[in-house]
Protein backbone atom coordinates (compact mmCIF):
# COMPACT_ATOMS: atom_id res chain seq x y z
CA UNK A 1 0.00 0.00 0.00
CA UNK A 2 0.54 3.22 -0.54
CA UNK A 3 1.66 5.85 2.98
CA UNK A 4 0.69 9.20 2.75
CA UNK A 5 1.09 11.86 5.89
CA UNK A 6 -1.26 14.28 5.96
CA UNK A 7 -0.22 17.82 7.69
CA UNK A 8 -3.36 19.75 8.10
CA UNK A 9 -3.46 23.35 9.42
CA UNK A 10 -3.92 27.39 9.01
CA UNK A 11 -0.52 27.06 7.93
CA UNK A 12 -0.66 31.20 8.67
CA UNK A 13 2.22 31.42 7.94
CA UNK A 14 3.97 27.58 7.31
CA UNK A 15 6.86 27.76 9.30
CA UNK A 16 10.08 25.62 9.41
CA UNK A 17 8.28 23.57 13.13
CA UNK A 18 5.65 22.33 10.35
CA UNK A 19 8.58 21.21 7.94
CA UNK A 20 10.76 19.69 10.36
CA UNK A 21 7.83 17.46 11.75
CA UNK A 22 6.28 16.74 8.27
CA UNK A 23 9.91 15.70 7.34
CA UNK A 24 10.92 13.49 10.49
CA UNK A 25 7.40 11.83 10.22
CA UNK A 26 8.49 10.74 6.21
CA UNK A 27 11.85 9.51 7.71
CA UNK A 28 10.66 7.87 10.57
CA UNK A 29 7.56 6.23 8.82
CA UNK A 30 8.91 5.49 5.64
CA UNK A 31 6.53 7.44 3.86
CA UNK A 32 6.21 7.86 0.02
CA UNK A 33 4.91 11.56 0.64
CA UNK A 34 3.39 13.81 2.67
CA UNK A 35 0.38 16.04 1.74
CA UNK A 36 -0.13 19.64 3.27
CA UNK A 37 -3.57 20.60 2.81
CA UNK A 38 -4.13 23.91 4.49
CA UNK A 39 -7.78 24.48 6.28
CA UNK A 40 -9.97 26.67 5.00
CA UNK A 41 -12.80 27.48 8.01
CA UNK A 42 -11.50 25.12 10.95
CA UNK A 43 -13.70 24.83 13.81
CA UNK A 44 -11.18 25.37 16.33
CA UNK A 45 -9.58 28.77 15.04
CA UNK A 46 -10.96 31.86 14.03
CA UNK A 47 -10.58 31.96 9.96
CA UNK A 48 -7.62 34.08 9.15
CA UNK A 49 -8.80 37.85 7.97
CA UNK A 50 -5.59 39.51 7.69
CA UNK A 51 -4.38 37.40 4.84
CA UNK A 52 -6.00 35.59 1.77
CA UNK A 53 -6.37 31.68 1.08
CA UNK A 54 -3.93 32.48 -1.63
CA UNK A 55 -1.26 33.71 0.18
CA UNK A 56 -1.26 31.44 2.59
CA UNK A 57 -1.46 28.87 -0.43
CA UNK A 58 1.37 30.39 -1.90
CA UNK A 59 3.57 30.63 1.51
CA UNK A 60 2.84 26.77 1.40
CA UNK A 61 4.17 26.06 -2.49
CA UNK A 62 7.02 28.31 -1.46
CA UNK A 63 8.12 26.30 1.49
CA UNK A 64 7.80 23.15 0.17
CA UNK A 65 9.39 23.79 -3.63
CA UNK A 66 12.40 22.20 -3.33
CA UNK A 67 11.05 19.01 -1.27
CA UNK A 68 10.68 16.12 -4.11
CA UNK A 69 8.51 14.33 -1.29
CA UNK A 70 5.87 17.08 -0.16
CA UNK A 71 3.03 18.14 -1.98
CA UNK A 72 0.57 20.56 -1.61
CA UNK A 73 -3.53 19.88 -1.76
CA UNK A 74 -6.35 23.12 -1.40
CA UNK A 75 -9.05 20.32 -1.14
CA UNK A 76 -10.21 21.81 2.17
CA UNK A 77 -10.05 25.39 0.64
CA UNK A 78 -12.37 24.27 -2.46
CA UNK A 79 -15.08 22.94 0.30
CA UNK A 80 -18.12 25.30 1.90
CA UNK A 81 -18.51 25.68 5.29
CA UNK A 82 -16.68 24.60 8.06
CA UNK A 83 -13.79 22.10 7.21
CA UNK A 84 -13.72 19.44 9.35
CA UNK A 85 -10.90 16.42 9.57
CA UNK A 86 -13.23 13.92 10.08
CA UNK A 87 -14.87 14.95 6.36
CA UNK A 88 -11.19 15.29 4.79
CA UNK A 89 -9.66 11.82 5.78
CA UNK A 90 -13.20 10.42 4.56
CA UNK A 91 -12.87 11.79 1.02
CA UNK A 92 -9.12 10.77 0.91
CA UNK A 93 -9.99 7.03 2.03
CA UNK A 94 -12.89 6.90 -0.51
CA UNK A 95 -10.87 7.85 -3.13
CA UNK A 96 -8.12 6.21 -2.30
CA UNK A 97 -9.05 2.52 -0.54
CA UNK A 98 -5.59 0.99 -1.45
CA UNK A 99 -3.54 4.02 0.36
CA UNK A 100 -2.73 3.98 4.05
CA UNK A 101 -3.02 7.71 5.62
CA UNK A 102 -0.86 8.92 8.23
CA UNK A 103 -2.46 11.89 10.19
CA UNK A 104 0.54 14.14 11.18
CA UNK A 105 0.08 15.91 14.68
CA UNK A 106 2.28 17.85 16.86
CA UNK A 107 1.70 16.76 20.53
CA UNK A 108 -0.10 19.16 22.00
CA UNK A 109 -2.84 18.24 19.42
CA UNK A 110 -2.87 14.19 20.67
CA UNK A 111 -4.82 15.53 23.83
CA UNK A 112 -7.75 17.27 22.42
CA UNK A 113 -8.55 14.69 19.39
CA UNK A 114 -11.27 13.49 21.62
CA UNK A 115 -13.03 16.71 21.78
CA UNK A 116 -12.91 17.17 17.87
CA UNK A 117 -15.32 16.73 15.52
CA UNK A 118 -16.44 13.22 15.09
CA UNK A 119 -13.28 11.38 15.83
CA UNK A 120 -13.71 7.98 15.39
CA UNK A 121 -13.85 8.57 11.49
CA UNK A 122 -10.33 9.97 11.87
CA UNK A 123 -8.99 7.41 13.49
CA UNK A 124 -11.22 4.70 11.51
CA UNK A 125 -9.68 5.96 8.36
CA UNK A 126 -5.98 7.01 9.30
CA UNK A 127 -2.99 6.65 11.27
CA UNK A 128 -2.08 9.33 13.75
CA UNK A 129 1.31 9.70 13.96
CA UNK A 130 2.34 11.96 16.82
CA UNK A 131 5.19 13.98 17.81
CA UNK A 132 6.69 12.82 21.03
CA UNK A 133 8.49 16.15 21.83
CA UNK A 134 11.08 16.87 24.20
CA UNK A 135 9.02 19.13 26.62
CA UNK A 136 5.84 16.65 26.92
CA UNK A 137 5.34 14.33 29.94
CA UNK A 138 6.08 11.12 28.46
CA UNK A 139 3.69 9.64 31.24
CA UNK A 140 0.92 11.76 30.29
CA UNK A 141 1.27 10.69 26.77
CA UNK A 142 1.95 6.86 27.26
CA UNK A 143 -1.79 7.60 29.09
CA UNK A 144 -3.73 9.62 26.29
CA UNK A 145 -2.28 7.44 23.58
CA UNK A 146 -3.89 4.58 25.82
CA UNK A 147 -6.84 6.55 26.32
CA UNK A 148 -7.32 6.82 22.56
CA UNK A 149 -6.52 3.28 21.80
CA UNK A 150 -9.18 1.72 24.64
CA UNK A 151 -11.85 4.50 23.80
CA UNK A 152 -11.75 4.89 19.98
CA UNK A 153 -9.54 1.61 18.28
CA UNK A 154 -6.81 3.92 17.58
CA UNK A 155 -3.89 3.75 15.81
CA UNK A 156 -1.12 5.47 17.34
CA UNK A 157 2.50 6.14 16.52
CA UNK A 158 4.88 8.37 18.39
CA UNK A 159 7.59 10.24 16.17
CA UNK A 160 10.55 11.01 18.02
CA UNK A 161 11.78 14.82 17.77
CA UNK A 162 13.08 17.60 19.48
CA UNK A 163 11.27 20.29 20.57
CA UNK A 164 11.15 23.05 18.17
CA UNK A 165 9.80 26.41 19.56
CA UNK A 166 8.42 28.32 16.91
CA UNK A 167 4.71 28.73 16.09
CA UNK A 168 2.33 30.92 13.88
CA UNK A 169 1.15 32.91 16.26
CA UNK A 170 4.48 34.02 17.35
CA UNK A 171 5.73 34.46 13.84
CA UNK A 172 2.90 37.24 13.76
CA UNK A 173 3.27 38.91 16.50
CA UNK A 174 6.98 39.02 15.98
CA UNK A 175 6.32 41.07 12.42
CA UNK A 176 3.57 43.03 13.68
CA UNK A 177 6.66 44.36 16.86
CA UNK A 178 8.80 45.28 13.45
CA UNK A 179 11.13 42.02 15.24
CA UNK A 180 12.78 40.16 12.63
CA UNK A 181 11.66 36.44 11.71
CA UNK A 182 14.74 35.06 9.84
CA UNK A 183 15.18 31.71 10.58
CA UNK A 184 11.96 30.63 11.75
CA UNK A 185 10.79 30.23 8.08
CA UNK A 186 12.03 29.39 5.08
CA UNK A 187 13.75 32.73 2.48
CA UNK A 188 11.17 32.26 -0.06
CA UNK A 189 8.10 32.76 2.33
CA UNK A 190 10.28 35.40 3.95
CA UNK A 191 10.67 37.39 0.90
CA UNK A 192 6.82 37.13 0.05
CA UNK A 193 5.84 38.21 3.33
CA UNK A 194 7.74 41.05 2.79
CA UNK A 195 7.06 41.94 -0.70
CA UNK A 196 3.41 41.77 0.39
CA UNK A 197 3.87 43.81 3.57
CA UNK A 198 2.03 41.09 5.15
CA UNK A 199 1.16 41.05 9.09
CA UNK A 200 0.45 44.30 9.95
CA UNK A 201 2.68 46.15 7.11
CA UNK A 202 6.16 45.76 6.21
CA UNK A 203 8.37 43.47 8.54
CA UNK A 204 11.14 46.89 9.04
CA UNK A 205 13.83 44.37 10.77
CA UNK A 206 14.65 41.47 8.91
CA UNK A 207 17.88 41.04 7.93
């Protein structure tokens, strides 16, 4: 069979945290891919209104380029209403019976899949594949990975990595403080978030 990880997300703005655990999980896994498909109207995040579904479309293709092994979809961003994993990894499995799907989560996210939206489709349809970071209590994860498996059937694998401490939301607060952001993403998206004066106008220190 085919394995495919999934990274699903805002992605607002992709930063190098998203890379580096899409790209230990295809290591680590032996994947033959791994799919970003950027959300469109998640339930459990306010949709983005200071940037477009383009540009953070574009960020995406920019970041991944020069990977031969990541690809990007918008099949979230062509859906109405409110995008919802369960409905993704049900699409993907329909269309796709002979391909085994790896759902790609950081580890903070392991703890509330129970409180998302239907998630026994997820994990009826997919493999969650966890990162086991440096900072988590590897006894409170041993128990919510148990949790999952006793209450749902899960699937579970843990990916080992170290903690990386970068996020979105820092990324735009950092731009919007005129603080520079090298370094926490890749040049290209760099250069596009300054070219469109993006977060709050132009970044001022960046270099």
């Amino acid at each position: 069979m085919k394995k495919i990880g999934i990274m699903g997300g805002t992605f607002n703005p992709i930063h190098f945290g998203h890379l580096f655990l899409a790209e230990n999980a295809y290591e680590q896994l032996g994947l033959d891919m791994v799919l970003f498909i950027p959300s469109k109207n998640p339930p459990h995040k306010n949709k983005p209104e200071d940037i477009t579904e383009q540009q953070r479309i574009d960020m995406i293709q920019l970041a991944i380029n020069e990977n031969p092994h990541f690809e990007l979809s918008t099949m979230e961003m062509e859906r109405e209403g409110m995008t919802y994993t369960a409905d993704t990894m049900t699409i993907l499995k329909a269309e796709n019976p002979d391909t085994e799907y790896y759902f790609i989560i950081g580890a903070d996210s392991l703890f509330l899949m129970d409180k998302w939206y239907q998630p026994q489709i997820i994990f009826d349809n997919c493999i969650v594949a966890a990162a086991n970071r440096d900072h988590a209590d590897q006894v409170a994860m041993a128990e919510q990975v148990k949790l999952l498996k006793n209450q749902y059937h899960a699937n579970i694998i843990l990916i080992d990595m170290p903690t990386v401490q970068v996020s979105s939301c820092n990324i735009r607060e950092r731009v919007a403080a005129k603080k520079s952001i090298r370094y926490y993403i890749t040049d290209p998206v760099l250069e596009y978030i300054e070219s469109k004066s993006l977060y709050s106008g132009a970044l001022g220190v960046t270099k």
